[in-house]
ModelCIF file with pLDDT and N, C-alpha, C, O atoms, coordinates in Angstrom:
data_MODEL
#
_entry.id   MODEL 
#
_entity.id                         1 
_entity.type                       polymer 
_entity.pdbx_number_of_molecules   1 
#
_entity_poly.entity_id                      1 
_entity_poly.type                           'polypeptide(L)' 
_entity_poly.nstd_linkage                   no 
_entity_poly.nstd_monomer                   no 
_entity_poly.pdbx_seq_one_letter_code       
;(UNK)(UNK)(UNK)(UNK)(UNK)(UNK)(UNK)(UNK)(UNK)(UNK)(UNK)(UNK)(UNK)(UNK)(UNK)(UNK)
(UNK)(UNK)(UNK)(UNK)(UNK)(UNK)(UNK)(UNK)(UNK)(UNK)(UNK)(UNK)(UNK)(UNK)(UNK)(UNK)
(UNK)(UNK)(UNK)(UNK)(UNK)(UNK)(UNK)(UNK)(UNK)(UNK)(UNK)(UNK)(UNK)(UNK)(UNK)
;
_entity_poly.pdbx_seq_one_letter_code_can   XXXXXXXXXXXXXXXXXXXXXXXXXXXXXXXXXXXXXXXXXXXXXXX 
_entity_poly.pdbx_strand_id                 A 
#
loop_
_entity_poly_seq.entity_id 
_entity_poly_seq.num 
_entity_poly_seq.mon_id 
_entity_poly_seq.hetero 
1 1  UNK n 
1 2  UNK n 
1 3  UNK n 
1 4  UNK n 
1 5  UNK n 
1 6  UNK n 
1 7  UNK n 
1 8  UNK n 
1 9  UNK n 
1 10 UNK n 
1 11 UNK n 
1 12 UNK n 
1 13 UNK n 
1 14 UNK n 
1 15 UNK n 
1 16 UNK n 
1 17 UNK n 
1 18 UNK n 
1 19 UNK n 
1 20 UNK n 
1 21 UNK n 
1 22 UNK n 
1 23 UNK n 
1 24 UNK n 
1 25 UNK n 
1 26 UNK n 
1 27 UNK n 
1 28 UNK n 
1 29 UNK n 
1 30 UNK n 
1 31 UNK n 
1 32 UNK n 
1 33 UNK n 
1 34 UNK n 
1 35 UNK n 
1 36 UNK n 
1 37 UNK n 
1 38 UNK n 
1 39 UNK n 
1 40 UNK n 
1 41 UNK n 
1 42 UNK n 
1 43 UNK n 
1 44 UNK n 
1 45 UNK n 
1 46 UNK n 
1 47 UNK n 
#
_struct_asym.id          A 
_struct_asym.entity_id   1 
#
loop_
_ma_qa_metric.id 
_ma_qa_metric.mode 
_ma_qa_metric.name 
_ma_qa_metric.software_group_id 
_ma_qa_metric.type 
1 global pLDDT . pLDDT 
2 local  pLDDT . pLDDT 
#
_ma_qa_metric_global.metric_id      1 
_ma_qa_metric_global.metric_value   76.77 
_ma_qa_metric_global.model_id       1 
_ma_qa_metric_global.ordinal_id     1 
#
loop_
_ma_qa_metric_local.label_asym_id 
_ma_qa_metric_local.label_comp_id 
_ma_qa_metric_local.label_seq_id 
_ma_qa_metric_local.metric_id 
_ma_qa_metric_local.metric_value 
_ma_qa_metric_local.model_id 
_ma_qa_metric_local.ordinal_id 
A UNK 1  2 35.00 1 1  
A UNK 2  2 35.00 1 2  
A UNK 3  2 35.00 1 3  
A UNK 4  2 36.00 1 4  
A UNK 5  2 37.00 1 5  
A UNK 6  2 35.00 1 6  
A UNK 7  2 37.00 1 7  
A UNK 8  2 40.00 1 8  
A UNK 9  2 38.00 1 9  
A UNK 10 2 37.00 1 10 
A UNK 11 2 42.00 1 11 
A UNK 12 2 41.00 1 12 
A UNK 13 2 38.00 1 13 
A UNK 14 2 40.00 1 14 
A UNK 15 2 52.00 1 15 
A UNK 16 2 72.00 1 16 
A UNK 17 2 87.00 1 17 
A UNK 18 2 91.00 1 18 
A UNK 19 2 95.00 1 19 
A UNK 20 2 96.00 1 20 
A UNK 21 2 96.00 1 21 
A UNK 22 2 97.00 1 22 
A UNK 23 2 97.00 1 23 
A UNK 24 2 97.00 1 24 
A UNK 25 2 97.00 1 25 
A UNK 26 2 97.00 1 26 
A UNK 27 2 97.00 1 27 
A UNK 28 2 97.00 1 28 
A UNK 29 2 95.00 1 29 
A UNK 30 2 95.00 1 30 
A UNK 31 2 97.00 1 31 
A UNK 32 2 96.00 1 32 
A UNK 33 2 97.00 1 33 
A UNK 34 2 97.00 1 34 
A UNK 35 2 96.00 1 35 
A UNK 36 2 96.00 1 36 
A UNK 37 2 93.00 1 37 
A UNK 38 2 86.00 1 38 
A UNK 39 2 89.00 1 39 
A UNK 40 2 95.00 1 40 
A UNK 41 2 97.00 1 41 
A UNK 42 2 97.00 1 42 
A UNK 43 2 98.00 1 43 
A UNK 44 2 98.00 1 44 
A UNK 45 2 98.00 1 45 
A UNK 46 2 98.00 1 46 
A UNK 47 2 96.00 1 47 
#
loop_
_atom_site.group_PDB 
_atom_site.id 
_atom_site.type_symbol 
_atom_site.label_atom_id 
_atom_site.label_alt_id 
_atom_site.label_comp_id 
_atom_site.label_asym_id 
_atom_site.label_entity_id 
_atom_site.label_seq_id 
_atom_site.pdbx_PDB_ins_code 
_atom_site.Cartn_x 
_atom_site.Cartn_y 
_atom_site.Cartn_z 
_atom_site.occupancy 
_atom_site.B_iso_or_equiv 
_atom_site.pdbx_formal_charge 
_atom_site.auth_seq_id 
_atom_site.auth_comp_id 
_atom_site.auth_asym_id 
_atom_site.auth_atom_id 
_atom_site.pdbx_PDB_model_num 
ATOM 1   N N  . UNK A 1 1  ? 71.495  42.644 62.909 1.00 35.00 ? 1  UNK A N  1 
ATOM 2   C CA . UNK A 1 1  ? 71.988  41.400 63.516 1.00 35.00 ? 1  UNK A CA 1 
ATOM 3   C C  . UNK A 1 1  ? 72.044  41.536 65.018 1.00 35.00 ? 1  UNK A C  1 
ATOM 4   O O  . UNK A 1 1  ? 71.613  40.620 65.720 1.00 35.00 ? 1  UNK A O  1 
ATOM 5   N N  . UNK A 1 2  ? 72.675  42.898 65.675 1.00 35.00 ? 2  UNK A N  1 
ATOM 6   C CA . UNK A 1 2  ? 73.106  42.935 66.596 1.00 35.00 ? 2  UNK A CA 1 
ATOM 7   C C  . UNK A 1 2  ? 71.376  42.893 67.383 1.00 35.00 ? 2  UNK A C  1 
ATOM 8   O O  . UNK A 1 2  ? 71.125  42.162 68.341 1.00 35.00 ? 2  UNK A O  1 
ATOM 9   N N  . UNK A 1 3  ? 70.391  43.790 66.762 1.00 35.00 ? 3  UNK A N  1 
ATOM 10  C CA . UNK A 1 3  ? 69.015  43.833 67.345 1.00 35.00 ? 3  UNK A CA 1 
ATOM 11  C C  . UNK A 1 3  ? 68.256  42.366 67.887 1.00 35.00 ? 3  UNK A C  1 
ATOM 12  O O  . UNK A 1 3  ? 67.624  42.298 68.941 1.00 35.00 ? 3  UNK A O  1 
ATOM 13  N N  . UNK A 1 4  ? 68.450  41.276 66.983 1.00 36.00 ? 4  UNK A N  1 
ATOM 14  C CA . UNK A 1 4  ? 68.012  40.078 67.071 1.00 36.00 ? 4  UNK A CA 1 
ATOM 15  C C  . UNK A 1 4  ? 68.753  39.239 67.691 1.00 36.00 ? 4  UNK A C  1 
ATOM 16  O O  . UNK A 1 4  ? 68.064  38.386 68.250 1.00 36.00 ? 4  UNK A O  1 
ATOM 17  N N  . UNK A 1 5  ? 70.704  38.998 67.953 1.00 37.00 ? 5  UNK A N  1 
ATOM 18  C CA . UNK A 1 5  ? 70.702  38.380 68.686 1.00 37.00 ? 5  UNK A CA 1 
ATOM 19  C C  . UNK A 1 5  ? 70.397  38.770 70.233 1.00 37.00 ? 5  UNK A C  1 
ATOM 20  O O  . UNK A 1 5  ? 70.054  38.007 71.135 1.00 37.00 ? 5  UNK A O  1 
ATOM 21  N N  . UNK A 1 6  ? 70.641  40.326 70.293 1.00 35.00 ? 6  UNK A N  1 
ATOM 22  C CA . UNK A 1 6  ? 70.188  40.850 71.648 1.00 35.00 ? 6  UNK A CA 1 
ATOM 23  C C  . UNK A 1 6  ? 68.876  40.358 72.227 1.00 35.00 ? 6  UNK A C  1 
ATOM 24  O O  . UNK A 1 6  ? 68.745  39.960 73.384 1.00 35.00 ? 6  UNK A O  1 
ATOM 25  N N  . UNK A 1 7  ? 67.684  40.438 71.091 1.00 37.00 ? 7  UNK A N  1 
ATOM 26  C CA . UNK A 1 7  ? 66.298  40.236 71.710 1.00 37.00 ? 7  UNK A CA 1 
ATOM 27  C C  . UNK A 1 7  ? 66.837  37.911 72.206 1.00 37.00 ? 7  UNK A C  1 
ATOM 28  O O  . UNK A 1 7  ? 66.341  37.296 73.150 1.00 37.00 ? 7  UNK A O  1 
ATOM 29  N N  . UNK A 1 8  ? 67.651  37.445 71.406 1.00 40.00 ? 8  UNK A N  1 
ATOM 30  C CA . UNK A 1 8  ? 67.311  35.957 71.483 1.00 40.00 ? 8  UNK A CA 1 
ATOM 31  C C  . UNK A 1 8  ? 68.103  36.011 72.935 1.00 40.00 ? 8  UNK A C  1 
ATOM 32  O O  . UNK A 1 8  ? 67.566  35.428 73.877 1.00 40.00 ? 8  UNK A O  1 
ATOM 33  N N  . UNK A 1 9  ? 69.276  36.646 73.133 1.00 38.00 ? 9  UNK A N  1 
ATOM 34  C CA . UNK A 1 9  ? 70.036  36.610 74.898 1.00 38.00 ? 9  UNK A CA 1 
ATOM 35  C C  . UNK A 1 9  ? 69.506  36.920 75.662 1.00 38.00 ? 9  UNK A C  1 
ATOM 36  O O  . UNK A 1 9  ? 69.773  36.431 76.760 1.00 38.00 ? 9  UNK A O  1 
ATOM 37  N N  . UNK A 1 10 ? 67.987  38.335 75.512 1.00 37.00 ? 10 UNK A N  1 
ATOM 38  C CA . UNK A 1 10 ? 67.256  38.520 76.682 1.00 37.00 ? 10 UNK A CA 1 
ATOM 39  C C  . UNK A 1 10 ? 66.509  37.298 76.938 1.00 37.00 ? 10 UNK A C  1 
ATOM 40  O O  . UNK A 1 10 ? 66.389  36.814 78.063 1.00 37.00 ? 10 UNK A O  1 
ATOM 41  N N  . UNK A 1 11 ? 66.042  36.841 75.949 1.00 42.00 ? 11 UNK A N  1 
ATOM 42  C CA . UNK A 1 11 ? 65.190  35.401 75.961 1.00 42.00 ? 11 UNK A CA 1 
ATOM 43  C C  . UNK A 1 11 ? 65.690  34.523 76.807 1.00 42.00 ? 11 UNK A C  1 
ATOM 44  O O  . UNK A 1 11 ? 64.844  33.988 77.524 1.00 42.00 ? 11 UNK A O  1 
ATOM 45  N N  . UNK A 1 12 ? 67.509  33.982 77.066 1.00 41.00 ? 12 UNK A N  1 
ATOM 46  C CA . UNK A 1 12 ? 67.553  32.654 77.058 1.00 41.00 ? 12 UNK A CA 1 
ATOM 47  C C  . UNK A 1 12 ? 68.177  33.367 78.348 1.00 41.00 ? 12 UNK A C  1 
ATOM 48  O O  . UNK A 1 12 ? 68.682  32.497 79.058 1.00 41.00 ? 12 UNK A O  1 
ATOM 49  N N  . UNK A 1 13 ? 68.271  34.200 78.710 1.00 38.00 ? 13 UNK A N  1 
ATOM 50  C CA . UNK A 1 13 ? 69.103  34.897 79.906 1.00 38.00 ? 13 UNK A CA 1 
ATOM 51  C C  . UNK A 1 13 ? 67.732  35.070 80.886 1.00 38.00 ? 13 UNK A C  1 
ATOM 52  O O  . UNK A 1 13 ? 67.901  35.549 82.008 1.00 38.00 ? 13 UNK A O  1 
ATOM 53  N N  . UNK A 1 14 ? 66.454  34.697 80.477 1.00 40.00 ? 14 UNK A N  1 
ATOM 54  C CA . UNK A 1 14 ? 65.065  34.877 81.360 1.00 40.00 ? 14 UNK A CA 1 
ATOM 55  C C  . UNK A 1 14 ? 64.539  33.716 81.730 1.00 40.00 ? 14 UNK A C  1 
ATOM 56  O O  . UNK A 1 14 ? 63.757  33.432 82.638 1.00 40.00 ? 14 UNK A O  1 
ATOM 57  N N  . UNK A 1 15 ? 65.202  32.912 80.702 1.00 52.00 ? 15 UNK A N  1 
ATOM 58  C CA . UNK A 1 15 ? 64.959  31.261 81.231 1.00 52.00 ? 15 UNK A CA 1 
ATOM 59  C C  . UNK A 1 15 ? 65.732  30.629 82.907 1.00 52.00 ? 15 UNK A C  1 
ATOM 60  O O  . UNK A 1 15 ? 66.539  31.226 83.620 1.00 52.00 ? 15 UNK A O  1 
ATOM 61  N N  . UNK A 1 16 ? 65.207  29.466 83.083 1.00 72.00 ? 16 UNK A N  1 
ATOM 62  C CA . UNK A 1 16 ? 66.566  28.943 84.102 1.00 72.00 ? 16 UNK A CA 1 
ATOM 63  C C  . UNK A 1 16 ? 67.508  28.536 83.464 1.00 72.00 ? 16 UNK A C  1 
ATOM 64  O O  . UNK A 1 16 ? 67.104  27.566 82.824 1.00 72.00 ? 16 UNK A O  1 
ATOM 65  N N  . UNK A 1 17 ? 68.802  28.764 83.215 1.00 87.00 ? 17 UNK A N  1 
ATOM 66  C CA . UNK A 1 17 ? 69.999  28.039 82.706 1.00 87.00 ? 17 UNK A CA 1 
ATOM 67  C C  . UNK A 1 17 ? 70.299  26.902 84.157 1.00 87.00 ? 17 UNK A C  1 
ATOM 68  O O  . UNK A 1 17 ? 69.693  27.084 85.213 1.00 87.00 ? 17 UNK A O  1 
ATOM 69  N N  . UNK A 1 18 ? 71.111  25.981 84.014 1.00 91.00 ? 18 UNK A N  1 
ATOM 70  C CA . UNK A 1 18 ? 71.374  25.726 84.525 1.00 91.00 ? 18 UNK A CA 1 
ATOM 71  C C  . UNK A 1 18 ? 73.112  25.510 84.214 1.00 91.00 ? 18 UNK A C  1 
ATOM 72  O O  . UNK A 1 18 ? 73.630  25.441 83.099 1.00 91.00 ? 18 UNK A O  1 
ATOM 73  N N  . UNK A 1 19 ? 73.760  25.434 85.452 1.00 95.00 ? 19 UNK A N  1 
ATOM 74  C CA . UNK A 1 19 ? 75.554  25.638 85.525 1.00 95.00 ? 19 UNK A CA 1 
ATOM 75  C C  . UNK A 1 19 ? 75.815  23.915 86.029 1.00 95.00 ? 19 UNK A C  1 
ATOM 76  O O  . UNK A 1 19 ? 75.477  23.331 87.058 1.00 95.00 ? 19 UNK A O  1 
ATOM 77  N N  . UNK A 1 20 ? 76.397  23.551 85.080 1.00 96.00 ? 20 UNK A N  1 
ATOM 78  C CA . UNK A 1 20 ? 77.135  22.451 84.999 1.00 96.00 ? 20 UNK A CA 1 
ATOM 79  C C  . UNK A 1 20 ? 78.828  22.249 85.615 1.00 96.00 ? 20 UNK A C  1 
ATOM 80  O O  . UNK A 1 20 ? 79.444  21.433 86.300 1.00 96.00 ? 20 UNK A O  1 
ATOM 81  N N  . UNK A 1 21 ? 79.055  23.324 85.014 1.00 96.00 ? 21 UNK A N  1 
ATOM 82  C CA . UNK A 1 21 ? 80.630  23.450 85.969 1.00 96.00 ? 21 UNK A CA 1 
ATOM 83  C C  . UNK A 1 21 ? 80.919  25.037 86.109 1.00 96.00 ? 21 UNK A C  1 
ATOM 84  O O  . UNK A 1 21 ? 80.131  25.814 85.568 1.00 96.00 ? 21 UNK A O  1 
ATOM 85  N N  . UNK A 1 22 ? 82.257  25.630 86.968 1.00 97.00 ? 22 UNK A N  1 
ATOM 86  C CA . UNK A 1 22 ? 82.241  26.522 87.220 1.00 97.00 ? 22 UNK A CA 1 
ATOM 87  C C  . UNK A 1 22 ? 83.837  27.209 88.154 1.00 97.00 ? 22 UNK A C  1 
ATOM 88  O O  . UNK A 1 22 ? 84.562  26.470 88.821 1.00 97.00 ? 22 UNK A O  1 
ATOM 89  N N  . UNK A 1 23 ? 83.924  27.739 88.091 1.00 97.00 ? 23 UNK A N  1 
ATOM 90  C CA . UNK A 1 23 ? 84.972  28.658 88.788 1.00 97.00 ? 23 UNK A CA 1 
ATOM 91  C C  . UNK A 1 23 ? 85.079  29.752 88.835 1.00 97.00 ? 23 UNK A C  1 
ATOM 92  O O  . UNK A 1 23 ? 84.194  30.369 88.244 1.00 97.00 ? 23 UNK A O  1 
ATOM 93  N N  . UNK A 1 24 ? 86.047  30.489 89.451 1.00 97.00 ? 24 UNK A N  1 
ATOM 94  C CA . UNK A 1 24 ? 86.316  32.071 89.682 1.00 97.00 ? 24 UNK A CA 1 
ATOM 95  C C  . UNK A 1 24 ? 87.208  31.991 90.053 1.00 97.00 ? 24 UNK A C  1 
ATOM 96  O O  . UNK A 1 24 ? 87.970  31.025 90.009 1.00 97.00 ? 24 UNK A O  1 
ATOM 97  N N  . UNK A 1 25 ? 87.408  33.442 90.729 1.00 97.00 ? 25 UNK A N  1 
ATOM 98  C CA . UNK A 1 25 ? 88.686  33.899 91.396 1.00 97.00 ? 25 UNK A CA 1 
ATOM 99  C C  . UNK A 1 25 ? 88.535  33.397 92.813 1.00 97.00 ? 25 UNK A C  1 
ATOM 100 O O  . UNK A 1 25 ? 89.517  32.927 93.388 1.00 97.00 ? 25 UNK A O  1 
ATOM 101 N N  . UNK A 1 26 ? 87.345  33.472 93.414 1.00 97.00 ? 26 UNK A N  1 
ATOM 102 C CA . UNK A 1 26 ? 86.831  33.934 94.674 1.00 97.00 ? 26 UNK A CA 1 
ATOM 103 C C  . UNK A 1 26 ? 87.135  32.026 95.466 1.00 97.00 ? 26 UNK A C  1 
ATOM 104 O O  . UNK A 1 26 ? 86.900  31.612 96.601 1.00 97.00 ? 26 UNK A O  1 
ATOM 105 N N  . UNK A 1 27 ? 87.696  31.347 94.296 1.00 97.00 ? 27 UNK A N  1 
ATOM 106 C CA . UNK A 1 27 ? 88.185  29.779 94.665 1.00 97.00 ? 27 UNK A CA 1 
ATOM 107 C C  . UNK A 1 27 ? 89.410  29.870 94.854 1.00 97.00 ? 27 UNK A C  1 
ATOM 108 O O  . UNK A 1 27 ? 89.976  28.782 94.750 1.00 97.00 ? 27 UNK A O  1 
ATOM 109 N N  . UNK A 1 28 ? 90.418  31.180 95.220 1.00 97.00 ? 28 UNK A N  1 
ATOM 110 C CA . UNK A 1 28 ? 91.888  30.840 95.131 1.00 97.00 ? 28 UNK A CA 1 
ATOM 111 C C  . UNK A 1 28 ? 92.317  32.071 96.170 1.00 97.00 ? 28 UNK A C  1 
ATOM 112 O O  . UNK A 1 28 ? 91.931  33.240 96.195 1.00 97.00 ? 28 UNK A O  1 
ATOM 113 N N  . UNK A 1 29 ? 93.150  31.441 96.915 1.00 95.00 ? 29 UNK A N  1 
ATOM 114 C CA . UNK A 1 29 ? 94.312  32.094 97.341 1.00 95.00 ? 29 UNK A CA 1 
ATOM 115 C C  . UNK A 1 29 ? 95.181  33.021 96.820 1.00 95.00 ? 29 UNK A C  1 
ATOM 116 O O  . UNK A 1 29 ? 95.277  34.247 96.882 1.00 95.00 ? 29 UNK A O  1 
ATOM 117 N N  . UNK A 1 30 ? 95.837  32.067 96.252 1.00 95.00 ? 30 UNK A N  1 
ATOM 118 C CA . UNK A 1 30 ? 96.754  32.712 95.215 1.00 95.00 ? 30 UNK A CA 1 
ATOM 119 C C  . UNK A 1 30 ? 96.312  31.990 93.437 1.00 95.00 ? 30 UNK A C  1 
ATOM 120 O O  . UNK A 1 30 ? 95.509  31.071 93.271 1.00 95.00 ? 30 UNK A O  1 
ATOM 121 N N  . UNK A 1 31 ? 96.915  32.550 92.553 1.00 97.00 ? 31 UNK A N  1 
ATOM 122 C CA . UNK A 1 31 ? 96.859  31.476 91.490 1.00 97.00 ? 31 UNK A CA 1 
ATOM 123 C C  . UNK A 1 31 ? 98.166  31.503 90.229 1.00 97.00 ? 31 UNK A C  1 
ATOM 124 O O  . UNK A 1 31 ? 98.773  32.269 89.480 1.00 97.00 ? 31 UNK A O  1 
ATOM 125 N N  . UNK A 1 32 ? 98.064  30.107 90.629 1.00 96.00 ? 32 UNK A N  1 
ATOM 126 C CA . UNK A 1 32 ? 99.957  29.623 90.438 1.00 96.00 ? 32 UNK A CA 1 
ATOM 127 C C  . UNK A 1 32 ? 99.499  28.887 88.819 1.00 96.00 ? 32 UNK A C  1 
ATOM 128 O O  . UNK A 1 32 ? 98.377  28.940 88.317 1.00 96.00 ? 32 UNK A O  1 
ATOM 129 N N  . UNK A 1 33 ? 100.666 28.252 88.257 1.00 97.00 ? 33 UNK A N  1 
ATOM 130 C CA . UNK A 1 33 ? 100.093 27.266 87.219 1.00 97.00 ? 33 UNK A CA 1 
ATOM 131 C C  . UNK A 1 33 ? 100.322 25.765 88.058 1.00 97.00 ? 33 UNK A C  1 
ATOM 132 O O  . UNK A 1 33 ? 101.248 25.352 88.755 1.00 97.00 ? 33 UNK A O  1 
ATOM 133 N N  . UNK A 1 34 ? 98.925  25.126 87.607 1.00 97.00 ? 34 UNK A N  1 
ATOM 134 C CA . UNK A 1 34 ? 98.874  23.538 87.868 1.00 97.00 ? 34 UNK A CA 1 
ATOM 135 C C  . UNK A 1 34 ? 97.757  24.007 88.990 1.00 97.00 ? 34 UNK A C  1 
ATOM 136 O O  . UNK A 1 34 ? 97.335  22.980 89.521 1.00 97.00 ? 34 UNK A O  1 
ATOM 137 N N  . UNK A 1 35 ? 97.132  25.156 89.540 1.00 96.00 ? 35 UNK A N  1 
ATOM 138 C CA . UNK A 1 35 ? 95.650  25.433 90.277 1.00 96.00 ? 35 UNK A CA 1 
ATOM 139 C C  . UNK A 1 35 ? 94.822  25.009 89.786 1.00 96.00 ? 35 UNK A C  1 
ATOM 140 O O  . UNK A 1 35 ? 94.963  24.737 88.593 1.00 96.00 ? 35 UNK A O  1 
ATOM 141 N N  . UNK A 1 36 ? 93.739  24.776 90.340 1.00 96.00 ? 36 UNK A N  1 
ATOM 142 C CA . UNK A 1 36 ? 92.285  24.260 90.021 1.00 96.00 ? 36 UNK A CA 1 
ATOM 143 C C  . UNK A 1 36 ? 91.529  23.843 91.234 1.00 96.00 ? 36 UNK A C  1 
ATOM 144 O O  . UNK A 1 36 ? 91.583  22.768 91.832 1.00 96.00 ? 36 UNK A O  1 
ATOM 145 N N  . UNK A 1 37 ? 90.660  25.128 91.536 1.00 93.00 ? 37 UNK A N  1 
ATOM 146 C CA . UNK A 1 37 ? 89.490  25.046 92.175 1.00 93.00 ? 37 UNK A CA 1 
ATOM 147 C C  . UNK A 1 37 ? 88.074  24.812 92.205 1.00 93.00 ? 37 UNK A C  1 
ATOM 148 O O  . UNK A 1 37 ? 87.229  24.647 93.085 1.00 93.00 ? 37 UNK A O  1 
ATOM 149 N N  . UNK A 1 38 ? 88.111  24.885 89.962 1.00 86.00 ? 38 UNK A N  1 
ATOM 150 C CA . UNK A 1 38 ? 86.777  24.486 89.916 1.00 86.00 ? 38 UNK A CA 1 
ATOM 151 C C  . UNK A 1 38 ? 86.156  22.677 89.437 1.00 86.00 ? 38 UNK A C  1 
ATOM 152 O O  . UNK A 1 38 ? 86.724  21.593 89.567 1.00 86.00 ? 38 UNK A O  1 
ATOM 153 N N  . UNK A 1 39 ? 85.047  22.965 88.976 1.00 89.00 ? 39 UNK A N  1 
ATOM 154 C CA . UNK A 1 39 ? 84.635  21.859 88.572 1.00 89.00 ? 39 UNK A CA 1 
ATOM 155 C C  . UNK A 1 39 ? 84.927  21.718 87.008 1.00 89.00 ? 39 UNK A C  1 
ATOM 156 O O  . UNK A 1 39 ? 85.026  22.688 86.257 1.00 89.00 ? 39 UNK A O  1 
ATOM 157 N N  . UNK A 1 40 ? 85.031  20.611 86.680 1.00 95.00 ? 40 UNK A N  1 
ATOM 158 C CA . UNK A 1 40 ? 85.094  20.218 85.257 1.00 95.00 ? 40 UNK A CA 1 
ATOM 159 C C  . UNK A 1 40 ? 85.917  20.577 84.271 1.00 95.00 ? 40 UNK A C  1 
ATOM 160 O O  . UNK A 1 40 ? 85.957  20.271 83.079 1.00 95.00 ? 40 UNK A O  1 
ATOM 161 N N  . UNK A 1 41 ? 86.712  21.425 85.094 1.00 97.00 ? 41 UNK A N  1 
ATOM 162 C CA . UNK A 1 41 ? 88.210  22.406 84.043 1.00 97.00 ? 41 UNK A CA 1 
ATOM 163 C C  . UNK A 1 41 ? 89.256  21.238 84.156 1.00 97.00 ? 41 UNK A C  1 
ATOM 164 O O  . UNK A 1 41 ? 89.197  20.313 84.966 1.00 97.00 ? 41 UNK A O  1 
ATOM 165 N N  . UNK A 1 42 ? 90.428  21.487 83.005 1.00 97.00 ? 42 UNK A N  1 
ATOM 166 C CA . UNK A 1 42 ? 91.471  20.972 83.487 1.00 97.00 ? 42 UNK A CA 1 
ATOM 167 C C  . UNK A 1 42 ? 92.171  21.951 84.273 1.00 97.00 ? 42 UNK A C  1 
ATOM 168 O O  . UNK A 1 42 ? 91.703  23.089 84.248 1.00 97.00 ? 42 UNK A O  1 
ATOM 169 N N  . UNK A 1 43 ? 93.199  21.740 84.965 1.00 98.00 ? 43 UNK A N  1 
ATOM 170 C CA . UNK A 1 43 ? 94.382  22.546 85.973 1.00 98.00 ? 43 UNK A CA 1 
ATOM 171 C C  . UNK A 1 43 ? 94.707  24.282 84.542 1.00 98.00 ? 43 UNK A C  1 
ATOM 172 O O  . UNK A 1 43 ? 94.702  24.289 83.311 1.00 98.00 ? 43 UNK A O  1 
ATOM 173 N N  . UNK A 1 44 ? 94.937  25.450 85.586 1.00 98.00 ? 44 UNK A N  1 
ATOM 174 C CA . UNK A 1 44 ? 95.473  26.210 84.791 1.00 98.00 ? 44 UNK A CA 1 
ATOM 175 C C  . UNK A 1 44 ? 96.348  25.881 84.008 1.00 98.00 ? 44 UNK A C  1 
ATOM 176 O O  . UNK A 1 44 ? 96.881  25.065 84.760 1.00 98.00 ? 44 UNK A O  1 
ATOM 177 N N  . UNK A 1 45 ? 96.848  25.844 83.256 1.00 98.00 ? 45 UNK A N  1 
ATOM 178 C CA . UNK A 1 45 ? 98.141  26.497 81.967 1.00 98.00 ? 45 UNK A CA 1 
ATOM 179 C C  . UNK A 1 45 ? 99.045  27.474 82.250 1.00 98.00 ? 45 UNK A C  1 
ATOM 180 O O  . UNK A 1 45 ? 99.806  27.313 81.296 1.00 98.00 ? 45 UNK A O  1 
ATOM 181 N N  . UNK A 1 46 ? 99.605  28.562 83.012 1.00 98.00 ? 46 UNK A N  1 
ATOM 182 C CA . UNK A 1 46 ? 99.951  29.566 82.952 1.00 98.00 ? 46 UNK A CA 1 
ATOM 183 C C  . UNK A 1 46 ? 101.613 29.725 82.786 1.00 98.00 ? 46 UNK A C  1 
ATOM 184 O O  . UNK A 1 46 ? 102.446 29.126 83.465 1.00 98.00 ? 46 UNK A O  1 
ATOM 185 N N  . UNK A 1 47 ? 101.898 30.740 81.650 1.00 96.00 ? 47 UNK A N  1 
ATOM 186 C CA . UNK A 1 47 ? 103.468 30.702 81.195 1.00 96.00 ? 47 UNK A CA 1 
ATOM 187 C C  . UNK A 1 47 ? 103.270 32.115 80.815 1.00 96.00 ? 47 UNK A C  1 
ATOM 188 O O  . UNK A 1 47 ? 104.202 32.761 80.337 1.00 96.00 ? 47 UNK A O  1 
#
């Protein structure tokens, strides 16, 4: 299993993907709950 999905991720990982939405760390200062620097997320959650 593990052989074949590996060969299908090299496949789709050689294509262009394209990124629809996105974030990181590298969008924050600090990170509080009710942050949101990226696209298309709702606000963190954090408790």
């Amino acid at each position: 299993i593990i052989a074949t999905v590996f060969a299908l991720f090299h496949l789709q990982s050689s294509l262009a993907q394209a990124t629809l939405f996105s974030d990181s760390a590298a969008n924050y200062g600090t990170w509080t709950n009710g942050s949101n620097a990226g696209t298309g997320f709702s606000v963190w959650d954090l408790w």
